[in-house]
N, C-alpha and C. Protein backbone atom coordinates (compact mmCIF):
# COMPACT_ATOMS: atom_id res chain seq x y z
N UNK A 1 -219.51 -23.02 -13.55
CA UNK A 1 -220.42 -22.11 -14.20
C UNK A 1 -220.10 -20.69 -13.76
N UNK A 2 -219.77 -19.91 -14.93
CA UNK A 2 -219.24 -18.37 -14.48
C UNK A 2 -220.61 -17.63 -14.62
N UNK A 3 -220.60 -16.80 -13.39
CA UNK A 3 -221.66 -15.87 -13.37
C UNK A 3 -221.38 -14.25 -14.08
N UNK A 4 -222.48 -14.20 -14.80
CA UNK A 4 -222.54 -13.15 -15.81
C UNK A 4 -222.72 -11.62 -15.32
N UNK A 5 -221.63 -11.20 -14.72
CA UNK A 5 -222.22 -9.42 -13.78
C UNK A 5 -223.04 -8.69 -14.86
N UNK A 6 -222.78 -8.73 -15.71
CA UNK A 6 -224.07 -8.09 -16.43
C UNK A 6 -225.67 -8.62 -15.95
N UNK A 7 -225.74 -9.84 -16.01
CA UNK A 7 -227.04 -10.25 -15.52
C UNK A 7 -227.08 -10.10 -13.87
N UNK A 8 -226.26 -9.93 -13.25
CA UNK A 8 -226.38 -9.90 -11.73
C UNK A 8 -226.81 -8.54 -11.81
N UNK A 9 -225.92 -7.73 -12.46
CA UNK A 9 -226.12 -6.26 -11.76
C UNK A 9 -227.88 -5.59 -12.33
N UNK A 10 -228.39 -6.10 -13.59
CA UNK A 10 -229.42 -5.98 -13.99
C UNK A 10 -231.03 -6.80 -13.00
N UNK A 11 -230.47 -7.71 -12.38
CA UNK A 11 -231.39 -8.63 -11.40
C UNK A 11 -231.48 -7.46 -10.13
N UNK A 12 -229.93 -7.07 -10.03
CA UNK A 12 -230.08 -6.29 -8.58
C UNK A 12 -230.31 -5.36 -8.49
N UNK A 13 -230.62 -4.25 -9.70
CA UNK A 13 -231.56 -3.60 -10.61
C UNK A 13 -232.70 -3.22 -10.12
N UNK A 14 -232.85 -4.76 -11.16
CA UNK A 14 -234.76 -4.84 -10.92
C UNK A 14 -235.33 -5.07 -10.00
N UNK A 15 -234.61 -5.64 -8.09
CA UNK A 15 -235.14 -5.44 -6.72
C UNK A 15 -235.18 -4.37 -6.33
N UNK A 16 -233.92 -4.12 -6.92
CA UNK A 16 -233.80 -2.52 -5.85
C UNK A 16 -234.92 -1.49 -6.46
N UNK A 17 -235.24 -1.84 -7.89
CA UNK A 17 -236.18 -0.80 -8.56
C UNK A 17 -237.22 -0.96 -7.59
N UNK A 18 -237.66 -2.32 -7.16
CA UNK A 18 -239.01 -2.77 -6.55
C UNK A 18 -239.31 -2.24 -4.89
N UNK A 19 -238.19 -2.33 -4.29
CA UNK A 19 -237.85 -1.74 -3.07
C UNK A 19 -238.06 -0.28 -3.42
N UNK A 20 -237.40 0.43 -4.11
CA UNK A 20 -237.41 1.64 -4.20
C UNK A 20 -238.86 2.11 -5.02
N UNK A 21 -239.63 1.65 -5.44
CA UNK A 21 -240.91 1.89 -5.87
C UNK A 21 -241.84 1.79 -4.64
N UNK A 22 -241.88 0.78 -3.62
CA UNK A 22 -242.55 0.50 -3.03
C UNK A 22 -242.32 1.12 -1.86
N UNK A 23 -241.42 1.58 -1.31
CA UNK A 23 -240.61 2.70 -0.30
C UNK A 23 -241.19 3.99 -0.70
N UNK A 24 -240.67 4.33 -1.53
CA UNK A 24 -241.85 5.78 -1.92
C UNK A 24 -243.51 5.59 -1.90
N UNK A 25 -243.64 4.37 -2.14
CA UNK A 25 -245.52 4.46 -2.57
C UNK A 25 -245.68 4.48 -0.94
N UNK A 26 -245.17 3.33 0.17
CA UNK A 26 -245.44 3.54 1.34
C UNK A 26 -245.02 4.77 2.54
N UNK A 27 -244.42 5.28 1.97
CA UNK A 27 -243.84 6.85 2.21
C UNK A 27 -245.14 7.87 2.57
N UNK A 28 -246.36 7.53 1.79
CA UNK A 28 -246.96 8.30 1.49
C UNK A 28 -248.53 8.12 2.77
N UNK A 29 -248.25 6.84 2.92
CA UNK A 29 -249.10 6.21 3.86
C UNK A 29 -249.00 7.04 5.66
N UNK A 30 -247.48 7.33 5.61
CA UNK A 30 -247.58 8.08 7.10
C UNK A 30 -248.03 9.45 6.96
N UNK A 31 -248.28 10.35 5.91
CA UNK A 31 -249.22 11.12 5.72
C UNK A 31 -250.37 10.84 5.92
N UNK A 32 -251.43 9.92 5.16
CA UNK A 32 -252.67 9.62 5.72
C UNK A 32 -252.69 8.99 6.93
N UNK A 33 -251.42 8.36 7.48
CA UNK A 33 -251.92 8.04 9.25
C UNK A 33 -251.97 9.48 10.17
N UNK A 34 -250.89 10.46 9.36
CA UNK A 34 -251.31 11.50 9.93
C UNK A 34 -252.65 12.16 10.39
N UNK A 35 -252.79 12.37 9.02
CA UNK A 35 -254.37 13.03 8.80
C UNK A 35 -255.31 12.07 9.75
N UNK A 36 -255.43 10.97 9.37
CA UNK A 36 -256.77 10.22 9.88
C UNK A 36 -256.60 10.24 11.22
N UNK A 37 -255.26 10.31 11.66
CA UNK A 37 -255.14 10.10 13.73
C UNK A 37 -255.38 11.88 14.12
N UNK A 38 -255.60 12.57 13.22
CA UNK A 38 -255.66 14.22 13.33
C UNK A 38 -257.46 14.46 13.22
N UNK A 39 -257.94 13.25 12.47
CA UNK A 39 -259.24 13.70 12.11
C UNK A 39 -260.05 12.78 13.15
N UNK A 40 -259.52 11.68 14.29
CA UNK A 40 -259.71 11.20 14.68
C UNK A 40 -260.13 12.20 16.07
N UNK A 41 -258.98 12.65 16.41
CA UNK A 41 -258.90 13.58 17.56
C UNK A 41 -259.89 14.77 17.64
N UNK A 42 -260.10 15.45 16.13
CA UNK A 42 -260.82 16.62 16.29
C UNK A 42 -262.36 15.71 16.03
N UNK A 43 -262.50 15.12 15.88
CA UNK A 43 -263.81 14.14 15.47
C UNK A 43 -264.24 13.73 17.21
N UNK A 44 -263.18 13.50 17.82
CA UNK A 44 -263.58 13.31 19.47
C UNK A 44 -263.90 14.14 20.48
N UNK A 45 -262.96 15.12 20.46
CA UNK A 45 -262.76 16.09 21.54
C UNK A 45 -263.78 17.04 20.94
N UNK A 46 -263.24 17.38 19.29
CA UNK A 46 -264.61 18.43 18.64
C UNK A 46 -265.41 18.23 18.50
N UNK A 47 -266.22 17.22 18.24
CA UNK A 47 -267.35 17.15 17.86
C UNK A 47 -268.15 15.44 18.86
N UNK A 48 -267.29 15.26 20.06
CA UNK A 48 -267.82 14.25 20.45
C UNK A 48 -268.51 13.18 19.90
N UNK A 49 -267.27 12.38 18.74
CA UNK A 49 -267.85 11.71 17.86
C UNK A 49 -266.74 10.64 17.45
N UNK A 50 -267.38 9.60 17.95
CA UNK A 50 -265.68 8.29 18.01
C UNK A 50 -266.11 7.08 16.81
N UNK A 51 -265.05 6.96 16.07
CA UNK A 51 -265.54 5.86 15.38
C UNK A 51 -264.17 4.71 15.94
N UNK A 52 -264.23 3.85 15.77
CA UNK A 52 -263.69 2.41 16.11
C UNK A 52 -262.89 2.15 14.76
N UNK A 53 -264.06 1.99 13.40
CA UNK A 53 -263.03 1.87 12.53
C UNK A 53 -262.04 3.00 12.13
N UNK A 54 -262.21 3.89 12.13
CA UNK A 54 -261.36 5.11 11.88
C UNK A 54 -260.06 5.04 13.01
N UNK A 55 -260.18 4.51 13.97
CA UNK A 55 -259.35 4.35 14.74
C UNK A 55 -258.32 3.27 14.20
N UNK A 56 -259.05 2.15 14.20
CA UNK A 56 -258.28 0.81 13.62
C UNK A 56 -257.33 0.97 12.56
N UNK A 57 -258.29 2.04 11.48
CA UNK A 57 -257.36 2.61 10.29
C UNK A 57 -256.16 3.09 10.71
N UNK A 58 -255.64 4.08 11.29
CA UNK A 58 -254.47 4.09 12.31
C UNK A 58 -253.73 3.08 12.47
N UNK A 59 -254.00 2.16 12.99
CA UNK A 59 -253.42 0.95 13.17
C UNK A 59 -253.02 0.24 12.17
N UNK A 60 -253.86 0.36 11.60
CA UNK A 60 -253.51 -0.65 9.83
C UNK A 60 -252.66 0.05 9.00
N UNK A 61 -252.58 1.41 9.23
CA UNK A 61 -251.71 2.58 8.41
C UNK A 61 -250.43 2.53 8.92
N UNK A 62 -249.97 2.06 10.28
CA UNK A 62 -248.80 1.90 10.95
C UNK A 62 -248.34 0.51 10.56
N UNK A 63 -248.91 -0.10 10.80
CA UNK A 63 -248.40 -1.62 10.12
C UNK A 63 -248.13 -1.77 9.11
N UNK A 64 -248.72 -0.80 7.45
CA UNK A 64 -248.42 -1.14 6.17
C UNK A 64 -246.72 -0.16 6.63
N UNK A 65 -246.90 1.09 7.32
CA UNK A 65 -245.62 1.69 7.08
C UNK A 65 -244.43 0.34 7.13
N UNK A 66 -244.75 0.11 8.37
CA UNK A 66 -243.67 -0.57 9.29
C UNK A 66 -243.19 -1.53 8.18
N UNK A 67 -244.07 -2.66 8.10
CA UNK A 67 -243.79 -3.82 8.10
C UNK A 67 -243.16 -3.92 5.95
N UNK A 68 -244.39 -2.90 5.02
CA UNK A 68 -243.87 -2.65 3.96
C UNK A 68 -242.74 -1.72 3.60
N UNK A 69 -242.36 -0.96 4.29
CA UNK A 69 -241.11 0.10 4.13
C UNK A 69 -239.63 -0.49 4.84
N UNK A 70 -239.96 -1.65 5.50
CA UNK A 70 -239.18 -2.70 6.10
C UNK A 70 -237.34 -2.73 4.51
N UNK A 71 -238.00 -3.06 3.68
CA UNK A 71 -237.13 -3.51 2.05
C UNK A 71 -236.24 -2.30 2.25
N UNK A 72 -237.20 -1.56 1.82
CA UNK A 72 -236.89 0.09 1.68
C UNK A 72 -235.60 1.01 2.20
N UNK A 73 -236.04 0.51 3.65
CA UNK A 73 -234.60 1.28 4.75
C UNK A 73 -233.92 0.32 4.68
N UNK A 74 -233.82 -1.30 4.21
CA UNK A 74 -232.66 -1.61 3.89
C UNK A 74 -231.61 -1.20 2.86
N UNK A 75 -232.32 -1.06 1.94
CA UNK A 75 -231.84 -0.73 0.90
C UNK A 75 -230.88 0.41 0.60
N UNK A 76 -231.75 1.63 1.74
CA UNK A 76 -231.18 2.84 2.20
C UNK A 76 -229.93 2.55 3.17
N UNK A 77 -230.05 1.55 3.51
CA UNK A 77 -228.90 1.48 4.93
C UNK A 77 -229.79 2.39 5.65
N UNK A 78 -230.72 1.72 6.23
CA UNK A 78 -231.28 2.41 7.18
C UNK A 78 -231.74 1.97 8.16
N UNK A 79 -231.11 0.55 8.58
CA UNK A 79 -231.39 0.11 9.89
C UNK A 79 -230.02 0.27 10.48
N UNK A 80 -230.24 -0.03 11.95
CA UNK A 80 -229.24 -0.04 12.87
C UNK A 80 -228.27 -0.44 13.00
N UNK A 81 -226.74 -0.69 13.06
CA UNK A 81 -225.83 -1.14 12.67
C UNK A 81 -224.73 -1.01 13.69
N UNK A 82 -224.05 -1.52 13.91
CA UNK A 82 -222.91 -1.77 15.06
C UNK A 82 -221.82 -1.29 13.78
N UNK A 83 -221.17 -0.07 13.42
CA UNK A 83 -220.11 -0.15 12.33
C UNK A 83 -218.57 0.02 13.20
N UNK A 84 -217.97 -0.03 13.87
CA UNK A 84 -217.02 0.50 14.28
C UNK A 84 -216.11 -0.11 14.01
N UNK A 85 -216.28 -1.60 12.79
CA UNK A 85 -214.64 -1.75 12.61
C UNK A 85 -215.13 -1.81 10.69
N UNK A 86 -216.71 -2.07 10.66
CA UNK A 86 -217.06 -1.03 9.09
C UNK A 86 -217.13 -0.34 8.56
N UNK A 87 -216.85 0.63 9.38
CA UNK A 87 -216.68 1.85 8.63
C UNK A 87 -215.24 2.28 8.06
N UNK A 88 -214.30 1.67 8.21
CA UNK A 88 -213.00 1.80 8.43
C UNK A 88 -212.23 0.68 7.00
N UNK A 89 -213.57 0.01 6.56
CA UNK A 89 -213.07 -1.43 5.54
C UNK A 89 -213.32 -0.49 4.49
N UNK A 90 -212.13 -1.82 3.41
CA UNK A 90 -212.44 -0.85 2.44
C UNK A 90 -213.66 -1.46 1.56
N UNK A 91 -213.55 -1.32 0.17
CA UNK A 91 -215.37 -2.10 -0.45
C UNK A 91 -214.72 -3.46 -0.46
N UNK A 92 -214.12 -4.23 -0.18
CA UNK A 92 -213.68 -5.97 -0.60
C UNK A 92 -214.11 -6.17 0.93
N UNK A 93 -214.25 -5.44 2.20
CA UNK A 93 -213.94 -5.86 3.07
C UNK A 93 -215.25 -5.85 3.85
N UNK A 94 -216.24 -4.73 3.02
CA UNK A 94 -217.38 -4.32 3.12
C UNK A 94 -218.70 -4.79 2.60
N UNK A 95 -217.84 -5.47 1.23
CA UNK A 95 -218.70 -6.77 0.89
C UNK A 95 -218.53 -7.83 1.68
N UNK A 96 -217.94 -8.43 2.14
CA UNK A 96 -217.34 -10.03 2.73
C UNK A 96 -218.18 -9.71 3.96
N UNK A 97 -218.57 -8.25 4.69
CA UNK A 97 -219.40 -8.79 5.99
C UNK A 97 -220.84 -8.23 5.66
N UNK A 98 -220.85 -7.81 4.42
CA UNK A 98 -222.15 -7.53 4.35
C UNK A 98 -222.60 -8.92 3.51
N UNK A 99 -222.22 -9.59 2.31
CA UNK A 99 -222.43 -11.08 2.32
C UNK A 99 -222.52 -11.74 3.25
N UNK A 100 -221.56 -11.91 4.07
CA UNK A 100 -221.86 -12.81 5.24
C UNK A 100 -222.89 -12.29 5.76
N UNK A 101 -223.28 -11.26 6.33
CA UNK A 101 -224.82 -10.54 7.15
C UNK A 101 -225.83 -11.43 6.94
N UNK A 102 -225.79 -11.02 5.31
CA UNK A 102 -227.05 -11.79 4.20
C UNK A 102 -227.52 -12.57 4.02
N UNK A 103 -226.19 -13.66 3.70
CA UNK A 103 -226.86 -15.04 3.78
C UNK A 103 -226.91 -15.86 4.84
N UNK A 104 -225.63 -15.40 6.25
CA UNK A 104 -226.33 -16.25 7.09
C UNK A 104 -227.14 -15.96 8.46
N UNK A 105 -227.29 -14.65 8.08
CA UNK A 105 -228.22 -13.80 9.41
C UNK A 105 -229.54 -13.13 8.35
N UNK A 106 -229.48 -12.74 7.64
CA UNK A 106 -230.92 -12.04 7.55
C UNK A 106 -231.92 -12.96 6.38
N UNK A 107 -231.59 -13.44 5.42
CA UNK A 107 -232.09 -14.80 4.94
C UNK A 107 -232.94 -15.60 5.21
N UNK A 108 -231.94 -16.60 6.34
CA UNK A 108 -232.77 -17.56 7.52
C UNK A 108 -233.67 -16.83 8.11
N UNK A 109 -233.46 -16.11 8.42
CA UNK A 109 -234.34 -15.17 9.59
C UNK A 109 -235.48 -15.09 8.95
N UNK A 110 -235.76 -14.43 7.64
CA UNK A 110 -236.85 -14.09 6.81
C UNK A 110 -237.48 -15.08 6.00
N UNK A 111 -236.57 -16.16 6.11
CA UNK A 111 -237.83 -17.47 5.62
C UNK A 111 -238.31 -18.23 6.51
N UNK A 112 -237.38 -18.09 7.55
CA UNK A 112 -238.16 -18.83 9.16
C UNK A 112 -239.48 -17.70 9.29
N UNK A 113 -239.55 -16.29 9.22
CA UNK A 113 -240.82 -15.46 9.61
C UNK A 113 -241.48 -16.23 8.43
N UNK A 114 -241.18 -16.40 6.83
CA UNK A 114 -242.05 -16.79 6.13
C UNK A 114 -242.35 -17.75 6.66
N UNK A 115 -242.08 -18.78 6.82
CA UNK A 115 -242.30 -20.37 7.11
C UNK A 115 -243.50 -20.03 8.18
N UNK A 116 -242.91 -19.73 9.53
CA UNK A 116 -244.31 -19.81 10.80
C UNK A 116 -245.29 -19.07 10.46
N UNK A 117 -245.35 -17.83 9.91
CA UNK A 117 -246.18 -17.21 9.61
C UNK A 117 -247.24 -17.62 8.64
N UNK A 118 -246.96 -18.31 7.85
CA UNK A 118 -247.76 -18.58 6.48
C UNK A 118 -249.34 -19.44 7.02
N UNK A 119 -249.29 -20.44 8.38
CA UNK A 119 -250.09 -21.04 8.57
C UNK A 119 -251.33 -19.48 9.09
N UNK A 120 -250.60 -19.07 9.99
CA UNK A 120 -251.05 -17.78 10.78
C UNK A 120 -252.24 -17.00 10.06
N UNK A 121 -251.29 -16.85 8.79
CA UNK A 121 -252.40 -15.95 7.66
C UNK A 121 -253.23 -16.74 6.96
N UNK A 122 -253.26 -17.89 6.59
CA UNK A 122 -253.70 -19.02 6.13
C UNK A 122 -255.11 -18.94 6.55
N UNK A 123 -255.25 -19.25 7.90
CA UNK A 123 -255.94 -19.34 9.00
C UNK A 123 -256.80 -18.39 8.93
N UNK A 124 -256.22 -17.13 9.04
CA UNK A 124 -257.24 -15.45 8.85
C UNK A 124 -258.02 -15.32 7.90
N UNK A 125 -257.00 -15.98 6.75
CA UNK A 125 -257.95 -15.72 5.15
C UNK A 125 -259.51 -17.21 5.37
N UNK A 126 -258.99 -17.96 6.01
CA UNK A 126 -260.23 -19.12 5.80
C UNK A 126 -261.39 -18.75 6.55
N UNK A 127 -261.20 -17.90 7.94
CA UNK A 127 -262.29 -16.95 8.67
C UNK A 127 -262.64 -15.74 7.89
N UNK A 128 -262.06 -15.48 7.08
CA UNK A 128 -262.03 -14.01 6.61
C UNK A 128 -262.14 -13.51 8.01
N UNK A 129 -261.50 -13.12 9.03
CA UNK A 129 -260.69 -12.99 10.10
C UNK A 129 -261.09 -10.93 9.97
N UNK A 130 -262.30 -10.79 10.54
CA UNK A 130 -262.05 -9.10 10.20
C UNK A 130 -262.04 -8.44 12.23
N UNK A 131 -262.96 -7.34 12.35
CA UNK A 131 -262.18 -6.89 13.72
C UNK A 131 -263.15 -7.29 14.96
N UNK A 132 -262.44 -7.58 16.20
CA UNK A 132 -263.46 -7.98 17.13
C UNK A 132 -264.14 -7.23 17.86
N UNK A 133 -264.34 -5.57 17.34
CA UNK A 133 -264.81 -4.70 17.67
C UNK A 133 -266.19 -4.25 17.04
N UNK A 134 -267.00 -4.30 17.45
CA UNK A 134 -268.43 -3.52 17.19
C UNK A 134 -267.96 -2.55 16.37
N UNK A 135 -268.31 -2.15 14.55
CA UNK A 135 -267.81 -1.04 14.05
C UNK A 135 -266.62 -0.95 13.79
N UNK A 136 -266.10 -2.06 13.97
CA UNK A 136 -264.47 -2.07 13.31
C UNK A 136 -264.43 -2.64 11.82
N UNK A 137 -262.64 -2.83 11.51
CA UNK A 137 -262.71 -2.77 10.11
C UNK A 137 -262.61 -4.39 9.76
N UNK A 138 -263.62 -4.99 9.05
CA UNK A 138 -263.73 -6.27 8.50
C UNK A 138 -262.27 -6.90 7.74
N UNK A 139 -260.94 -6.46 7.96
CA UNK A 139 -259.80 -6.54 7.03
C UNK A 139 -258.93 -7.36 7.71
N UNK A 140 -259.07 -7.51 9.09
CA UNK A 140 -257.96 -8.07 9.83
C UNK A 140 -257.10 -9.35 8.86
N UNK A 141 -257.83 -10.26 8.19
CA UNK A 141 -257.15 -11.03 7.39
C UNK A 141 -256.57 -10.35 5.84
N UNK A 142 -256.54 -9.29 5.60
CA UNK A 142 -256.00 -7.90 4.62
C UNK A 142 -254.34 -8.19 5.41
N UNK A 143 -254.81 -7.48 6.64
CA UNK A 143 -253.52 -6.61 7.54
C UNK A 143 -252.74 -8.10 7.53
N UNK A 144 -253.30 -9.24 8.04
CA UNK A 144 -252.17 -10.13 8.36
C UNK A 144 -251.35 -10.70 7.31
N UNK A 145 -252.07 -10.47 6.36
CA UNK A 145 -251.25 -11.00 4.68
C UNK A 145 -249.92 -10.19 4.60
N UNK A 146 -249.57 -8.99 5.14
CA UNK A 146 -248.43 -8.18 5.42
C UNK A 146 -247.89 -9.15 5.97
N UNK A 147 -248.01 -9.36 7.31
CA UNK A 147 -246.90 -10.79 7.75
C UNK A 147 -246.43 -11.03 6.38
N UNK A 148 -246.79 -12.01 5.31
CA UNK A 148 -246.16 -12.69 4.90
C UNK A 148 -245.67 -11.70 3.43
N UNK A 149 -245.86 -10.69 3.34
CA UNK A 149 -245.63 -10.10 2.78
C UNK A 149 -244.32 -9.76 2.63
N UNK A 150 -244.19 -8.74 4.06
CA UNK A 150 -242.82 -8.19 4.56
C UNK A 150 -241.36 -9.55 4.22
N UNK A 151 -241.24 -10.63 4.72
CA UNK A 151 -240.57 -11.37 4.34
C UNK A 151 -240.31 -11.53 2.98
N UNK A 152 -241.18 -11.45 2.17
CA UNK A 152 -240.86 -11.70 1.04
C UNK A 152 -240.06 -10.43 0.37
N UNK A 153 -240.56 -9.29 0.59
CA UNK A 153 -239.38 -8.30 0.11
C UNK A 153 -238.46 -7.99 0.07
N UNK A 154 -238.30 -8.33 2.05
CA UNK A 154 -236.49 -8.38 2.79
C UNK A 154 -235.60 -9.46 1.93
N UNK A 155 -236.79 -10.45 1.72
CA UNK A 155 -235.60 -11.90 0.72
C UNK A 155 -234.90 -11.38 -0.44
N UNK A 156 -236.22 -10.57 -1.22
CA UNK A 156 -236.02 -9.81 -2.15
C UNK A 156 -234.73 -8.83 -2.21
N UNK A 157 -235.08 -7.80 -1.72
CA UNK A 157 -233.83 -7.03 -1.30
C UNK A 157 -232.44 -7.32 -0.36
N UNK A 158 -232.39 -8.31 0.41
CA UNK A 158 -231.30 -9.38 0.65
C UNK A 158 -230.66 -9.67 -0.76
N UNK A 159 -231.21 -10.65 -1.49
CA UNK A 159 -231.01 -11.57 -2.79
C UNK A 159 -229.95 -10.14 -3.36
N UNK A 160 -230.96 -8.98 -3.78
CA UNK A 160 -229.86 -8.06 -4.34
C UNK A 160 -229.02 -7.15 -4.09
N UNK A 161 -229.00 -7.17 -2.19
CA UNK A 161 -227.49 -7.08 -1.82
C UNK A 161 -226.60 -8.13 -2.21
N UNK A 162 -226.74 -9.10 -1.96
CA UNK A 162 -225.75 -10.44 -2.17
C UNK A 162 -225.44 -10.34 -3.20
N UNK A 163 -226.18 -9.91 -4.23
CA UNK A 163 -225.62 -9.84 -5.74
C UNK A 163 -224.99 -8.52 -5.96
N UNK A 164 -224.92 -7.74 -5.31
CA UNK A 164 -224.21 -6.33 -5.20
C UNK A 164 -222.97 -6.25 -4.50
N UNK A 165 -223.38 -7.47 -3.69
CA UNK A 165 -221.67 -7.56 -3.49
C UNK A 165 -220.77 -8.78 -3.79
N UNK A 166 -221.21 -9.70 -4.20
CA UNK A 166 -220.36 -10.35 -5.65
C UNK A 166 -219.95 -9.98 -6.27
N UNK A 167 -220.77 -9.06 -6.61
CA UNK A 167 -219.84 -7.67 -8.16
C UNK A 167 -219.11 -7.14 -7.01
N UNK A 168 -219.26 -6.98 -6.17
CA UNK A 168 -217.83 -5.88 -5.48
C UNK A 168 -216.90 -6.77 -5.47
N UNK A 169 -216.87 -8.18 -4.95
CA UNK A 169 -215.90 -9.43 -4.81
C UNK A 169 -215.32 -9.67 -5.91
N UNK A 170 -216.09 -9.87 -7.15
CA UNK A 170 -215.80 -10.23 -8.75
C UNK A 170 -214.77 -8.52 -9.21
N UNK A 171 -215.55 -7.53 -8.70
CA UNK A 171 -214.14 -6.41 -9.00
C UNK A 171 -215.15 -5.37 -9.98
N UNK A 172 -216.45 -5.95 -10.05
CA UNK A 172 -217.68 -4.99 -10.90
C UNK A 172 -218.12 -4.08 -10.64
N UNK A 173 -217.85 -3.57 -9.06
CA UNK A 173 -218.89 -2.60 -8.06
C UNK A 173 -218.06 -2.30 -7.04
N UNK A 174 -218.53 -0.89 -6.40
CA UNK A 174 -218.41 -1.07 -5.18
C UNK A 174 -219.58 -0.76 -4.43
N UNK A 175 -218.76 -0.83 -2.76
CA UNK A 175 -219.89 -0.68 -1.78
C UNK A 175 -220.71 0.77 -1.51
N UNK A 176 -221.59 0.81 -1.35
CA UNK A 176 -222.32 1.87 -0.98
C UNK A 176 -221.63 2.88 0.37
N UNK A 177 -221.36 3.90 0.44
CA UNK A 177 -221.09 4.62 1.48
C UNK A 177 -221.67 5.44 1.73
N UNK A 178 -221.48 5.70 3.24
CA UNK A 178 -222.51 7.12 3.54
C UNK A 178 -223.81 6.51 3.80
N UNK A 179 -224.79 6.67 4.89
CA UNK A 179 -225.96 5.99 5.35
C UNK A 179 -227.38 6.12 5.20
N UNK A 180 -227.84 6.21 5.25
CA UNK A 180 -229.35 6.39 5.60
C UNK A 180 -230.02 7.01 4.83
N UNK A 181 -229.81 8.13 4.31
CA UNK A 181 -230.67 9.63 3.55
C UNK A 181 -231.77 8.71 2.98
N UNK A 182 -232.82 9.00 3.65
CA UNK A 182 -233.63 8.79 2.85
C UNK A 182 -234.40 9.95 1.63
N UNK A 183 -234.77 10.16 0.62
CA UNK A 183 -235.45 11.00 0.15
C UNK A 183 -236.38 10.90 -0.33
N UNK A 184 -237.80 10.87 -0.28
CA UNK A 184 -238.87 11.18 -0.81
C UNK A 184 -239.86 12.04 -1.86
């Protein structure tokens, strides 16, 4: 069965569209952790006045960054990378270890987090699981649904590297060069 690069490159498309939609929307979130850990401080020191949930919000605002913008800086090439004999390949050579990366290091990895995790959140949603703080935010089973969230995007955006570099293997594409930039 011959695979159709027209339909690959249109699949790897429509992740990367999703990554890259969702990278900008969470982009926007470390602004309001700004503000709220800014309004937190002058709310304490200025006006001797502490809230718990406003605090927590902080917390929950760092975790959507983290764990949802996770796709995102892949996509960018924006995690950490050992390149010193990659940078030097050419795109046939650049696909073959970035395929290999994919399917047998970051894949597994992200359906094993799906797999253990799923009971975890399971669990939160049947307590409705909110904060163990007097005045905190009733969401804790919200925040943990990210667990299983984050995995699912990395699969996502995995799936359409692997298909981005088939087309480089098949002779349809090449590899991405140059790292990180993110732009907003």
């Amino acid at each position: 069965m011959a695979v159709d690069p027209r339909h690959l490159q249109r699949a790897a498309d429509l992740t990367d569209g999703l990554s890259e939609w969702t990278g900008r929307g969470i982009a926007w979130l470390t602004l309001a952790m700004v503000l709220v850990q800014f309004a937190v401080v002058v709310l304490r020191y200025g006006f001797s006045f502490g809230s718990i949930a406003l605090q927590e919000s902080v917390t929950y605002l760092h975790a959507l960054v983290f764990m949802l913008g996770v796709a995102y800086t892949l996509k960018r090439e924006g995690h950490v990378r050992v390149d010193v004999f990659y940078r030097r390949m050419g795109d046939r050579g650049r696909a073959w270890v970035d395929l290999f990366g994919t399917l047998v290091l970051l894949l597994p990895t992200f359906v094993f987090i799906l797999v253990i995790s799923w009971t975890f959140v399971a669990n939160s949603w049947l307590r409705m699981e909110g904060s163990p703080e007097t005045g905190g935010l009733p969401l804790v089973f919200l925040l943990k649904s990210v667990i299983v969230v984050m995995p699912v995007l990395m699969l996502v955006q995995g799936l359409s590297m692997a298909a981005r570099n088939l087309l480089v293997l098949m002779g349809h594409g090449t590899t991405p060069r140059g790292g990180g930039e993110v732009e907003v």
